[in-house]
N, C-alpha and C. Protein backbone atom coordinates (compact mmCIF):
# COMPACT_ATOMS: atom_id res chain seq x y z
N UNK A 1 -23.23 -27.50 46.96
CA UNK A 1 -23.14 -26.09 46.65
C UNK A 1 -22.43 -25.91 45.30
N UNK A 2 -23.04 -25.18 44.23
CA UNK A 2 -22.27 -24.59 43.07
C UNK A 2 -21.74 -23.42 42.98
N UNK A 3 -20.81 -23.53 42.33
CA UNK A 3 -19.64 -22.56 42.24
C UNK A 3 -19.61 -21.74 41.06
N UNK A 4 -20.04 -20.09 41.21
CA UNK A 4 -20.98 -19.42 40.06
C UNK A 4 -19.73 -19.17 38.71
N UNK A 5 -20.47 -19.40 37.90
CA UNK A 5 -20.06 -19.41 36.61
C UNK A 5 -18.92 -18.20 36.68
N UNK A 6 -17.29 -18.46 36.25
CA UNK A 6 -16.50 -17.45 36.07
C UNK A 6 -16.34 -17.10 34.57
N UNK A 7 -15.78 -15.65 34.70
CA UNK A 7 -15.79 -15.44 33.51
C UNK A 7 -14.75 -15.81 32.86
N UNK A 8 -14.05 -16.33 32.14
CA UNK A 8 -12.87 -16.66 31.53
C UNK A 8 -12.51 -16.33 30.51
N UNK A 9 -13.09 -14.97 30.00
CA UNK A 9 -12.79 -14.64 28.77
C UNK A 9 -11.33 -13.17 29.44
N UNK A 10 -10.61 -13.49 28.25
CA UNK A 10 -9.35 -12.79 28.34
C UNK A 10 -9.50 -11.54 27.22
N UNK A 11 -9.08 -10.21 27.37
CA UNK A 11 -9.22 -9.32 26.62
C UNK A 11 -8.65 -9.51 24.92
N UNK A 12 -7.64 -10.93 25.10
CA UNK A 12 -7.08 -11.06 23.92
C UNK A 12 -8.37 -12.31 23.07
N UNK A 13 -8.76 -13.10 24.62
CA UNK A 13 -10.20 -14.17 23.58
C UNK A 13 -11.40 -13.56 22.99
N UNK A 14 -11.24 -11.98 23.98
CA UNK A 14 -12.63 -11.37 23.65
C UNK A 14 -12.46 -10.73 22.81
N UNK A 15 -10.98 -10.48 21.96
CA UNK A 15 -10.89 -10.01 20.65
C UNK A 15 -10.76 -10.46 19.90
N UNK A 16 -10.49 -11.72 19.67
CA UNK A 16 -10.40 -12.97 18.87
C UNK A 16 -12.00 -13.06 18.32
N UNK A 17 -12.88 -12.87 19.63
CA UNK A 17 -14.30 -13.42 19.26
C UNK A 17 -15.00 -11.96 18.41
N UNK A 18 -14.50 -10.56 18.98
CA UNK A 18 -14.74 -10.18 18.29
C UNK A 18 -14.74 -9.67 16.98
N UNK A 19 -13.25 -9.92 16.63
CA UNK A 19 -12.84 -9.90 15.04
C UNK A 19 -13.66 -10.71 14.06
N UNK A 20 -14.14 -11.97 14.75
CA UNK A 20 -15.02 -13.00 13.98
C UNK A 20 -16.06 -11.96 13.58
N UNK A 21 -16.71 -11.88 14.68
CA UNK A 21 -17.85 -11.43 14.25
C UNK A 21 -18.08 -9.41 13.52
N UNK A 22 -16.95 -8.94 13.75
CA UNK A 22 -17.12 -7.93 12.55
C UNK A 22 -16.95 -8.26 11.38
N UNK A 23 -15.88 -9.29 11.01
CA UNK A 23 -16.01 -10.10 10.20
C UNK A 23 -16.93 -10.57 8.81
N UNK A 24 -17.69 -11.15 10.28
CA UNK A 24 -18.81 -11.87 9.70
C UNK A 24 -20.36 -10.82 9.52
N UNK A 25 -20.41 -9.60 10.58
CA UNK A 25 -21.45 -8.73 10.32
C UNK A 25 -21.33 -7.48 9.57
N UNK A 26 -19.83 -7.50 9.20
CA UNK A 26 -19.42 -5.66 9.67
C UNK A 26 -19.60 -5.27 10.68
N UNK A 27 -18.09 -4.04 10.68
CA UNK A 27 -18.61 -3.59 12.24
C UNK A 27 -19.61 -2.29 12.34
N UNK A 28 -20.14 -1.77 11.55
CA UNK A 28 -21.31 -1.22 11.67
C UNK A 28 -22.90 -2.07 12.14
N UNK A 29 -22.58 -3.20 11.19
CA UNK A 29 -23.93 -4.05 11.47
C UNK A 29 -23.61 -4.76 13.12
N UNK A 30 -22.68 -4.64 13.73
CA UNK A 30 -22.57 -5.46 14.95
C UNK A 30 -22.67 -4.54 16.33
N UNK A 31 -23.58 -5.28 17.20
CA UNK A 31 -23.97 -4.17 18.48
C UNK A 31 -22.80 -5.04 19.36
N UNK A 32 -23.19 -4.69 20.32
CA UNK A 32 -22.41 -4.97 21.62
C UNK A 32 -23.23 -6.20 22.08
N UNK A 33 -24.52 -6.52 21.84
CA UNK A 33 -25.42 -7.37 22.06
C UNK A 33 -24.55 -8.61 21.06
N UNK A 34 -24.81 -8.06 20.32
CA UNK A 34 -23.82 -9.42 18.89
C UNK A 34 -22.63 -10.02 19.73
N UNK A 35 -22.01 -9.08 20.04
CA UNK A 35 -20.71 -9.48 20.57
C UNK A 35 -21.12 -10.38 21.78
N UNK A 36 -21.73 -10.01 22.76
CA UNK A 36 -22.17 -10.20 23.89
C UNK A 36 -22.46 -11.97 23.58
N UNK A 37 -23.49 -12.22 22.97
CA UNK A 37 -24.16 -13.33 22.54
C UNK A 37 -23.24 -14.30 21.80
N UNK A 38 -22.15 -14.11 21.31
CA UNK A 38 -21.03 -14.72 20.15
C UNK A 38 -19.78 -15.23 21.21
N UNK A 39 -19.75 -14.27 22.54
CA UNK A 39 -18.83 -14.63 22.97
C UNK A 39 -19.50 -15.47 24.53
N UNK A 40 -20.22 -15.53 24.55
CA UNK A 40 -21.64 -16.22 25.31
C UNK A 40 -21.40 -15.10 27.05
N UNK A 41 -21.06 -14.41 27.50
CA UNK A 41 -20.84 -13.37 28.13
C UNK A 41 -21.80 -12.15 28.13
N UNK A 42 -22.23 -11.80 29.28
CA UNK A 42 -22.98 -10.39 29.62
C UNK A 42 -22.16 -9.20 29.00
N UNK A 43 -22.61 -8.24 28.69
CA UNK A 43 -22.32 -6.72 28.58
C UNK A 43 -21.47 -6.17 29.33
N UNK A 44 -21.99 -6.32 30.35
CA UNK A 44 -21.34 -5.55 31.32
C UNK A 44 -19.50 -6.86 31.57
N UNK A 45 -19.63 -7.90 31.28
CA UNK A 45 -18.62 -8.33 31.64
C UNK A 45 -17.36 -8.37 30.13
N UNK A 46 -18.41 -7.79 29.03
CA UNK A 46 -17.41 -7.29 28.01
C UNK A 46 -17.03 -5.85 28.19
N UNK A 47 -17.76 -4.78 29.38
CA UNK A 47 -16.69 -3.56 29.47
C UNK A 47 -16.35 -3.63 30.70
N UNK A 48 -16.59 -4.87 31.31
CA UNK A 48 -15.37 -4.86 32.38
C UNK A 48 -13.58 -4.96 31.52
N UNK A 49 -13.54 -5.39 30.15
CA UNK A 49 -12.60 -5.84 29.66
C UNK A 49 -11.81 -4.19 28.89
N UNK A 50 -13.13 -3.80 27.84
CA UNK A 50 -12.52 -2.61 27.48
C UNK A 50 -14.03 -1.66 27.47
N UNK A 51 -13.91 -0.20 26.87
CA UNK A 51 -14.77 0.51 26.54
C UNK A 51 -16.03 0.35 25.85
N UNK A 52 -15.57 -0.07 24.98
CA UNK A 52 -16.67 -0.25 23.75
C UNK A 52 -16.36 -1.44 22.80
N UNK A 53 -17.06 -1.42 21.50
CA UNK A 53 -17.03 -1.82 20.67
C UNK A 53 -15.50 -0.95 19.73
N UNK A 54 -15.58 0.37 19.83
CA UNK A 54 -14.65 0.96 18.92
C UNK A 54 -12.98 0.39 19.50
N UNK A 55 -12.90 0.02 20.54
CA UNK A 55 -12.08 0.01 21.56
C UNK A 55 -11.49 -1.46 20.59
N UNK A 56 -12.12 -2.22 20.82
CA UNK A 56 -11.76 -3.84 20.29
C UNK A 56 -11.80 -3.27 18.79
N UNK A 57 -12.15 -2.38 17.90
CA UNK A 57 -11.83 -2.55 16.49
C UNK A 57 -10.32 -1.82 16.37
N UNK A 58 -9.80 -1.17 17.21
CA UNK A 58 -8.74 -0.30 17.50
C UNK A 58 -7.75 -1.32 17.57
N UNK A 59 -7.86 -2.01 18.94
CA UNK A 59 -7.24 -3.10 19.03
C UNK A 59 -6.80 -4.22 17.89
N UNK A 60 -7.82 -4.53 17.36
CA UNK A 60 -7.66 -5.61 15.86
C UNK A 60 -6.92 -4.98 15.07
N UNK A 61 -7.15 -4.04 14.22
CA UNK A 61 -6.78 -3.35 13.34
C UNK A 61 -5.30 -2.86 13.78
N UNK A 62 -5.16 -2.70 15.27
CA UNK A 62 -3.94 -1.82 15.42
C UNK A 62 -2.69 -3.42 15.30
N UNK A 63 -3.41 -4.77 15.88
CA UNK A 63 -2.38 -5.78 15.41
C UNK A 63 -2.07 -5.77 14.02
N UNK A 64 -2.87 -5.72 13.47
CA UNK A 64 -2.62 -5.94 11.70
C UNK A 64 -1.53 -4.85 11.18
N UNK A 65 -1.96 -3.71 11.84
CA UNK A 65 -1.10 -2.43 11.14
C UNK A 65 0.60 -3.08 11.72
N UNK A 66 0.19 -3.24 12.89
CA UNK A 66 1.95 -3.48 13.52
C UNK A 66 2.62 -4.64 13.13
N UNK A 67 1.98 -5.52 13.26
CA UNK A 67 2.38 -6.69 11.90
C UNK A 67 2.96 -6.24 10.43
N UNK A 68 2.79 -4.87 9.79
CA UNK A 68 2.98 -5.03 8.77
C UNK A 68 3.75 -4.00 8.73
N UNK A 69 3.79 -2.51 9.58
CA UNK A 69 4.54 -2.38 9.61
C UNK A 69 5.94 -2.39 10.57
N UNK A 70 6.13 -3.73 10.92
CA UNK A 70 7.50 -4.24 11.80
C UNK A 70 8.06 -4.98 10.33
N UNK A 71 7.32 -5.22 9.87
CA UNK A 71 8.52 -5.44 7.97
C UNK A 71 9.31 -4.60 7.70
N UNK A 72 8.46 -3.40 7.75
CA UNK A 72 9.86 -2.18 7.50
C UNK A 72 10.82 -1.84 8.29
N UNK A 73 11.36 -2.49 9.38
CA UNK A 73 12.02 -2.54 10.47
C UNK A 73 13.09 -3.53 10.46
N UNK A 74 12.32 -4.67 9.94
CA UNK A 74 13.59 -5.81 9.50
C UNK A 74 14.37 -5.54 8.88
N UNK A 75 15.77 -6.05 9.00
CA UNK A 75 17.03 -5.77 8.13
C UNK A 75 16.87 -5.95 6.61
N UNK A 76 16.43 -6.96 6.36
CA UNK A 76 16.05 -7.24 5.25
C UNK A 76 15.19 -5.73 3.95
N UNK A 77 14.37 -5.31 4.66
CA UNK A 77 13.62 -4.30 4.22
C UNK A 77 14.14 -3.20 4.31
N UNK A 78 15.46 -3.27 5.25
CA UNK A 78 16.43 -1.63 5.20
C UNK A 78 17.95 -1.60 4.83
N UNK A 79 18.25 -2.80 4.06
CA UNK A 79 19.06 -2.75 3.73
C UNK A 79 19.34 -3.71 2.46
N UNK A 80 20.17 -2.96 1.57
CA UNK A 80 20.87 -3.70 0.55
C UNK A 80 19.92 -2.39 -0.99
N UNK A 81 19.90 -3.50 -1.91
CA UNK A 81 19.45 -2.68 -3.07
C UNK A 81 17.47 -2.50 -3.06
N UNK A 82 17.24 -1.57 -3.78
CA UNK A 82 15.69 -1.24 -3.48
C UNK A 82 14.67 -2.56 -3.86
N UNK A 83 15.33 -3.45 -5.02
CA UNK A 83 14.27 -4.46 -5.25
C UNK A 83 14.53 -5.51 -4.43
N UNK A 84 15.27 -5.79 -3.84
CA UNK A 84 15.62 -7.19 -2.63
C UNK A 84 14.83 -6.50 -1.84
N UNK A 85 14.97 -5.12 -1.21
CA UNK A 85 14.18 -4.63 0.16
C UNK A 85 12.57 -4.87 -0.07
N UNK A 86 12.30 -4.64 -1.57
CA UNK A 86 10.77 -4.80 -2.07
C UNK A 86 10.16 -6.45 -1.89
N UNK A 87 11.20 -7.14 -2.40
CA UNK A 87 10.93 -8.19 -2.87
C UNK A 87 10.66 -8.79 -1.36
N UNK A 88 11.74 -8.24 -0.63
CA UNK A 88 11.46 -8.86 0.94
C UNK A 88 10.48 -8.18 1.79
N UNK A 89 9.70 -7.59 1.46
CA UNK A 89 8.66 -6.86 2.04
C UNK A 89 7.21 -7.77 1.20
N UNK A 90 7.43 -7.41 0.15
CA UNK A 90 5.84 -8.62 -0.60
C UNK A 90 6.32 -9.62 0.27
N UNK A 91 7.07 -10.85 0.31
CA UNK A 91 6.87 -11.89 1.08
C UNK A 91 6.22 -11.87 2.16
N UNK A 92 6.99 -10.98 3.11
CA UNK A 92 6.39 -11.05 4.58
C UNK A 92 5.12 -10.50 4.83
N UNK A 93 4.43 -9.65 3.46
CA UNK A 93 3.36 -9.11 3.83
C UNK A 93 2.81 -9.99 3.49
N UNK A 94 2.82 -11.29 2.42
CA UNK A 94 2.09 -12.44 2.55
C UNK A 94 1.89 -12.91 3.81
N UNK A 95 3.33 -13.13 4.29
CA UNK A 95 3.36 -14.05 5.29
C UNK A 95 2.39 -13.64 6.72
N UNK A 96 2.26 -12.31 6.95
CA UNK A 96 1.53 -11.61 7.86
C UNK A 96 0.01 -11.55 7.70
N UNK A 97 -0.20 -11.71 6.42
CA UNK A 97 -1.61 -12.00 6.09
C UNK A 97 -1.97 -12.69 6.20
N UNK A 98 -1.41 -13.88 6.20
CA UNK A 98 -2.12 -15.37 6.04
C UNK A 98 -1.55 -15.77 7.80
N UNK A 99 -0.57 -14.95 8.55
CA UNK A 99 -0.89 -15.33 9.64
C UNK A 99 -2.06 -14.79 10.78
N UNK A 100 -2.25 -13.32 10.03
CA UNK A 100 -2.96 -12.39 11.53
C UNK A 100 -4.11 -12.49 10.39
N UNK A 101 -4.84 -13.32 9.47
CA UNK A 101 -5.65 -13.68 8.64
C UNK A 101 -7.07 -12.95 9.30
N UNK A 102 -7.44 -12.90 10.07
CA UNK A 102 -8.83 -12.39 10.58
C UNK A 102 -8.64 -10.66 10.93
N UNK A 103 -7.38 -10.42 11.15
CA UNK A 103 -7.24 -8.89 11.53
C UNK A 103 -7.01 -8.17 10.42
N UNK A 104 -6.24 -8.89 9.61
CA UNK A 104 -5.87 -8.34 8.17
C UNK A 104 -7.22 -7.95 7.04
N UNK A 105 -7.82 -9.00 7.32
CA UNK A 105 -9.43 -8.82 6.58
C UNK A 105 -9.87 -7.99 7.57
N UNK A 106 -9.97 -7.73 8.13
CA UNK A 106 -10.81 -6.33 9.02
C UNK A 106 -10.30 -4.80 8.71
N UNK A 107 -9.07 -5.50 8.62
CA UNK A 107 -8.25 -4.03 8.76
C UNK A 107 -8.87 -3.49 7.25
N UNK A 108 -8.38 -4.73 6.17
CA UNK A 108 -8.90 -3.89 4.69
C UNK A 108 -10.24 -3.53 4.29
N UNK A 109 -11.52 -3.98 5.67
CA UNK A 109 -12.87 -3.96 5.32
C UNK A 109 -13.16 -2.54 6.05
N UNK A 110 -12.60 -1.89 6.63
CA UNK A 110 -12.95 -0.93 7.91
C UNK A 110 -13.14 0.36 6.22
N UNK A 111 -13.64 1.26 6.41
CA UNK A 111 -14.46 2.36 5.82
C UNK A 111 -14.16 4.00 5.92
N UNK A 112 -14.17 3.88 7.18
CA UNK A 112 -13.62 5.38 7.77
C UNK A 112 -14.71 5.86 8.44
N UNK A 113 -15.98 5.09 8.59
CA UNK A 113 -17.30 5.92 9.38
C UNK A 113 -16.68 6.21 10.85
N UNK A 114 -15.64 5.67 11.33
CA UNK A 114 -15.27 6.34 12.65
C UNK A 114 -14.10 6.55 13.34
N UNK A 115 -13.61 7.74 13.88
CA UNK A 115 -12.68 8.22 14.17
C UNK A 115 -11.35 6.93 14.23
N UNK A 116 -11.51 5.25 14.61
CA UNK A 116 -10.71 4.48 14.37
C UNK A 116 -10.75 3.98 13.48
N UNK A 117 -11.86 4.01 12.33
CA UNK A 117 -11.42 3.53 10.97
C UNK A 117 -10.62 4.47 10.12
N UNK A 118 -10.64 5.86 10.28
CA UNK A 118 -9.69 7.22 9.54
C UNK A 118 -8.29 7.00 10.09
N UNK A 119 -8.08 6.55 11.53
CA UNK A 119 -6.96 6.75 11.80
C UNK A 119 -5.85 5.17 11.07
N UNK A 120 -6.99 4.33 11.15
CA UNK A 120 -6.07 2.76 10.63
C UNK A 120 -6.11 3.23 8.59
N UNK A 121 -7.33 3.70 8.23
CA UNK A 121 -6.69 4.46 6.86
C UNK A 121 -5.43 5.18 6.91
N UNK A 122 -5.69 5.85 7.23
CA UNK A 122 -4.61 6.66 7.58
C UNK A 122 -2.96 6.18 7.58
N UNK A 123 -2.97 5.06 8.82
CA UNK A 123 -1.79 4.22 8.43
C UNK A 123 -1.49 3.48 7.47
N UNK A 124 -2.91 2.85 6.79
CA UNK A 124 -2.45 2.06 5.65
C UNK A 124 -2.34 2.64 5.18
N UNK A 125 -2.71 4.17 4.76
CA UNK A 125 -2.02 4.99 3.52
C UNK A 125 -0.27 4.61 3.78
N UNK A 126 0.15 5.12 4.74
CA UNK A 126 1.26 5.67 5.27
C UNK A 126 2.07 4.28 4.49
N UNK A 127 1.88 2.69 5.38
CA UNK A 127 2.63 1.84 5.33
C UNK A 127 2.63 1.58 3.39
N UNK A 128 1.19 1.85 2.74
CA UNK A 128 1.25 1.41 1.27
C UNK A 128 1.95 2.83 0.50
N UNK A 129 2.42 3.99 0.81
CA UNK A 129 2.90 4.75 0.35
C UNK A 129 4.94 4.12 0.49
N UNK A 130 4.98 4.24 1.73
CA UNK A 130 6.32 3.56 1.38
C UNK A 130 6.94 2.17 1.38
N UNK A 131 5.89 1.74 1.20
CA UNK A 131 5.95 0.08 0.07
C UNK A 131 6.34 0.88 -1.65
N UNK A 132 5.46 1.95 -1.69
CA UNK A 132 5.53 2.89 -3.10
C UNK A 132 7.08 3.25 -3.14
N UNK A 133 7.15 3.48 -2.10
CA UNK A 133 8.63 3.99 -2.19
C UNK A 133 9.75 3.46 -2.59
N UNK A 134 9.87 2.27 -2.32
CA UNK A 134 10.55 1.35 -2.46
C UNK A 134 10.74 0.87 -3.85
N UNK A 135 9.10 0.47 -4.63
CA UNK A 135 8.89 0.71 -5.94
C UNK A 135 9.52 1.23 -6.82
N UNK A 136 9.05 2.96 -6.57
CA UNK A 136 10.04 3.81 -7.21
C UNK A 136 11.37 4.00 -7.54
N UNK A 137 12.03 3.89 -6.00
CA UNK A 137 13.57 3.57 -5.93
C UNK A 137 14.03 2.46 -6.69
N UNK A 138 13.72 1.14 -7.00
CA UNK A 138 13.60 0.25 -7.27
C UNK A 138 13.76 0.15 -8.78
N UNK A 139 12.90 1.24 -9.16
CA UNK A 139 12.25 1.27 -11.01
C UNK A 139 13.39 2.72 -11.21
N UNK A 140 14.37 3.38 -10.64
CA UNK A 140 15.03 4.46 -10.60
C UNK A 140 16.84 3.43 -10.91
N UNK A 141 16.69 2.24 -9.37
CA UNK A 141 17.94 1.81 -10.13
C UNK A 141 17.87 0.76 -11.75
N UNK A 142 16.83 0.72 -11.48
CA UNK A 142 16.39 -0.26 -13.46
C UNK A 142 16.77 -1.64 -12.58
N UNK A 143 16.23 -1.85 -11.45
CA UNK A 143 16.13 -3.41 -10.90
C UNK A 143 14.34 -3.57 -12.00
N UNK A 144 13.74 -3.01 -11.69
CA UNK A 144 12.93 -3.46 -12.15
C UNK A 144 11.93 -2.76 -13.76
N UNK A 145 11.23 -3.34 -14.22
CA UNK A 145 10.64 -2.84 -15.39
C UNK A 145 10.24 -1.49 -15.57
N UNK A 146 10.58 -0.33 -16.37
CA UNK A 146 10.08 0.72 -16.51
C UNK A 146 9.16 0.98 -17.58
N UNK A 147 8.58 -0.14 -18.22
CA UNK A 147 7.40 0.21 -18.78
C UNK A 147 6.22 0.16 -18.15
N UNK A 148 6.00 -0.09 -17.15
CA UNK A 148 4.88 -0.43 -16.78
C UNK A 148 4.85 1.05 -15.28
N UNK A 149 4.19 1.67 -15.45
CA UNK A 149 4.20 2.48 -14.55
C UNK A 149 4.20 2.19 -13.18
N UNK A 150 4.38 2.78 -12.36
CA UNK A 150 5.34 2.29 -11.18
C UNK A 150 3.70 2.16 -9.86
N UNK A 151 2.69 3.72 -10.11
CA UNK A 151 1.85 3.46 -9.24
C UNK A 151 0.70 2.64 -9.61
N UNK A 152 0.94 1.99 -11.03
CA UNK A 152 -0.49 1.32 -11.30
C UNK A 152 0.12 -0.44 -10.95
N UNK A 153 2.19 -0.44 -11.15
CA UNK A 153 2.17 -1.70 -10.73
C UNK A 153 2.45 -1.78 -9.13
N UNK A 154 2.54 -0.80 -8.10
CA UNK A 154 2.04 -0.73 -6.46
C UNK A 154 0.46 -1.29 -6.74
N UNK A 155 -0.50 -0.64 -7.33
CA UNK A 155 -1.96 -0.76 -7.05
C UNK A 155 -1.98 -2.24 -7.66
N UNK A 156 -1.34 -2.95 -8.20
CA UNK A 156 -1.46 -4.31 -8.67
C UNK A 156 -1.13 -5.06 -7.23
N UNK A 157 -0.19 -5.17 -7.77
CA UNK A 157 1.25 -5.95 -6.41
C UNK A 157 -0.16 -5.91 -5.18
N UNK A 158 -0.51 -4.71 -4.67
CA UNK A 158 -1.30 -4.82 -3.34
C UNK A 158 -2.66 -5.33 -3.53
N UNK A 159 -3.06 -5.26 -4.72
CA UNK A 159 -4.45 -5.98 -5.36
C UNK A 159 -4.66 -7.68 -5.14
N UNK A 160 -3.14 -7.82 -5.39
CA UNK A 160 -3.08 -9.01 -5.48
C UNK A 160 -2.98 -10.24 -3.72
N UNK A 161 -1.97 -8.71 -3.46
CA UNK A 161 -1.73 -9.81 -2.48
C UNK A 161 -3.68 -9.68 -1.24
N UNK A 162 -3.93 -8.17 -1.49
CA UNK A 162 -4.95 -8.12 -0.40
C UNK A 162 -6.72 -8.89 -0.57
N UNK A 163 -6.05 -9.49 -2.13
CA UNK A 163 -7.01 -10.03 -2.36
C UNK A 163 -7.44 -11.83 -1.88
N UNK A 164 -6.22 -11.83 -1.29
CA UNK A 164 -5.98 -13.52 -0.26
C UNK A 164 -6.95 -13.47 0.62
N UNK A 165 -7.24 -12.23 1.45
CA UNK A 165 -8.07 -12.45 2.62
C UNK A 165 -9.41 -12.91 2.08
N UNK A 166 -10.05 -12.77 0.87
CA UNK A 166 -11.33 -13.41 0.41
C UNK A 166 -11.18 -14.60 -0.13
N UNK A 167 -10.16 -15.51 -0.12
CA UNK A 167 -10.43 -16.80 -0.65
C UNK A 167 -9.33 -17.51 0.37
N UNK A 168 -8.00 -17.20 1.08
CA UNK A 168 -7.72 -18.31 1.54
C UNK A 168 -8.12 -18.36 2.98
N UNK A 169 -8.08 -20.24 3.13
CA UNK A 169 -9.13 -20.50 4.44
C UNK A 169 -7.76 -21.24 4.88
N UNK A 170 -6.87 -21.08 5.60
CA UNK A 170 -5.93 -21.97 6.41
C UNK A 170 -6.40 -23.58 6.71
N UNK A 171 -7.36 -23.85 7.25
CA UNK A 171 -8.13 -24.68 7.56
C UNK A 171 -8.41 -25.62 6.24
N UNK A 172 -8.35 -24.86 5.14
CA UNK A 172 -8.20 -25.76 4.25
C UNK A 172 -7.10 -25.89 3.21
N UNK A 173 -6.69 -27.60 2.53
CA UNK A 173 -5.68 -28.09 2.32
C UNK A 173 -5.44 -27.07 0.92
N UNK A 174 -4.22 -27.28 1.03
CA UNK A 174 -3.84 -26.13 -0.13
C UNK A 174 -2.60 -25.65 0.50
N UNK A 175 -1.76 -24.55 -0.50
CA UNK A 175 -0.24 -23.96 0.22
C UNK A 175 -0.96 -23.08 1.24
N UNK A 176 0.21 -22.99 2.10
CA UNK A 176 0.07 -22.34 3.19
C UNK A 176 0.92 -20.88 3.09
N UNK A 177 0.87 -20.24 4.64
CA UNK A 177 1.63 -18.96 4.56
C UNK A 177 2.99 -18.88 3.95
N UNK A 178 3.82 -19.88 3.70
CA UNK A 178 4.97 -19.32 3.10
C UNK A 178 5.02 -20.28 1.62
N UNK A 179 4.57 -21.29 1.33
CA UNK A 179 3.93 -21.58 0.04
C UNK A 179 3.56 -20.64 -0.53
N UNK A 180 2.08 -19.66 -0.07
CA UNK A 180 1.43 -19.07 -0.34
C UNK A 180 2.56 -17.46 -1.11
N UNK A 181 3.43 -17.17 -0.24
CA UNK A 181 4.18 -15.89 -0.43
C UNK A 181 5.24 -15.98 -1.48
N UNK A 182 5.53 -17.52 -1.59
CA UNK A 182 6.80 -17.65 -2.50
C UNK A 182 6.15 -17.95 -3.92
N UNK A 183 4.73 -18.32 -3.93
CA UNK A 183 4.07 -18.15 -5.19
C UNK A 183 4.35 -16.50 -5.92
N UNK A 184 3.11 -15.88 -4.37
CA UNK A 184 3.36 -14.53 -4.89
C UNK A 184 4.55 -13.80 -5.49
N UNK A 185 5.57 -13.87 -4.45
CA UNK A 185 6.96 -13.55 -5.06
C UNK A 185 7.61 -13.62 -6.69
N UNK A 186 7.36 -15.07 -6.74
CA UNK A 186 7.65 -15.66 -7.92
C UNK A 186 6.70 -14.81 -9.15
N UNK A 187 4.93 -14.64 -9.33
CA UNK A 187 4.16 -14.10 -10.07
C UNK A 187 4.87 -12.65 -9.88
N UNK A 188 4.87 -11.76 -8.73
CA UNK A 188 4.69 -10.61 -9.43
C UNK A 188 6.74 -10.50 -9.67
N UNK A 189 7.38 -11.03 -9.49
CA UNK A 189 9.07 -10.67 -9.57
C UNK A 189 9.39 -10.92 -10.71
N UNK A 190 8.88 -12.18 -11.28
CA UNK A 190 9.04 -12.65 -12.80
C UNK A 190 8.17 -11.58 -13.64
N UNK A 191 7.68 -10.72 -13.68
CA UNK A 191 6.56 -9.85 -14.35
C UNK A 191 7.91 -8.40 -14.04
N UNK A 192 8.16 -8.12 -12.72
CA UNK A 192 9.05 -7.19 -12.72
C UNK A 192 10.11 -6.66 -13.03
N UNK A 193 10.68 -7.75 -12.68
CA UNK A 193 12.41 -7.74 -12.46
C UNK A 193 12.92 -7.65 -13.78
N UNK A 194 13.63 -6.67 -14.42
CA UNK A 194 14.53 -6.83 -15.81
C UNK A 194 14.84 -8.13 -15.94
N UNK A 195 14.90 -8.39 -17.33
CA UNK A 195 15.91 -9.74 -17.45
C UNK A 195 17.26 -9.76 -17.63
């Protein structure tokens, strides 16, 4: 007698599988069928888990947001002078990128076509406005350079770092997440910081 196939997918594997594959399709281009087939599982036993499809992009996106902003929560980021709090915020937002690496690229690919892509805009406005903040304060005590305008060097600084999710592959040899952040650090702090 055989013993019928269980399901063993966990709401956290079945979001794992599905981050891949918005990923890899967009989540406009991806049905529930995509998902279904990627995570080798019936339909019906992916909304035994959650609602929908919007449900799991909520989910992804909402790790990435909380990942990044629990930086602004650390001591480090709320205390002392405005460019240490800055300087310690670029790191860890490296460091959060290159760890939640598949949610982080989702989070910056999402569009706004639906009520959970406006609301995760929405936060990244929020969390990249007072990253701005910090900036400002920052370029107010003359920690850092005042020639260079303050929101075109935010739109850098985040250019730079959000531009990791299209080229680094963990999997391959090269610096890693905190290699990776103390580079960054070093490029944009030496460009900033008065001498």
């Amino acid at each position: 007698m055989t013993t019928p196939r269980r399901d063993t997918y966990t709401p956290e594997t079945l979001l794992s599988v599905a981050v891949r594959v918005f990923n890899e399709r967009g989540y406009d281009g991806t049905s529930m069928e995509h998902l279904s087939k990627a995570a080798g599982i019936s339909k019906s036993s992916i909304y035994h888990h959650v609602r929908g499809k919007e449900e799991l992009l909520r989910r992804a996106v909402s790790r990435a947001l909380d990942g990044l902003f629990a930086i602004l929560d650390e001591e480090p980021a709320r205390v002392g002078r405005a460019a240490d709090r800055l300087e310690h915020v670029v790191r860890r937002m490296v460091e959060v990128l290159t760890a939640e690496l598949p949610y982080v690229t989702l989070l910056l690919r999402v569009r706004g076509n639906t009520e959970t892509e406006r609301w995760a805009l929405e936060r990244r406005r929020d969390f990249d406005h007072r990253v701005a903040g910090l900036m400002k304060a920052a370029a107010a005590d003359g920690d850092i350079r005042g020639d260079v305008e303050v929101r075109l060097a935010t739109r850098l600084v985040f250019g730079m770092i959000n531009s990791i999710v299209e080229w680094y592959r963990p999997e391959a040899r090269g610096a890693g997440g905190p290699e990776m952040a103390d580079a960054v650090v070093r490029l944009v702090f030496s460009g900033l910081r008065r001498g």
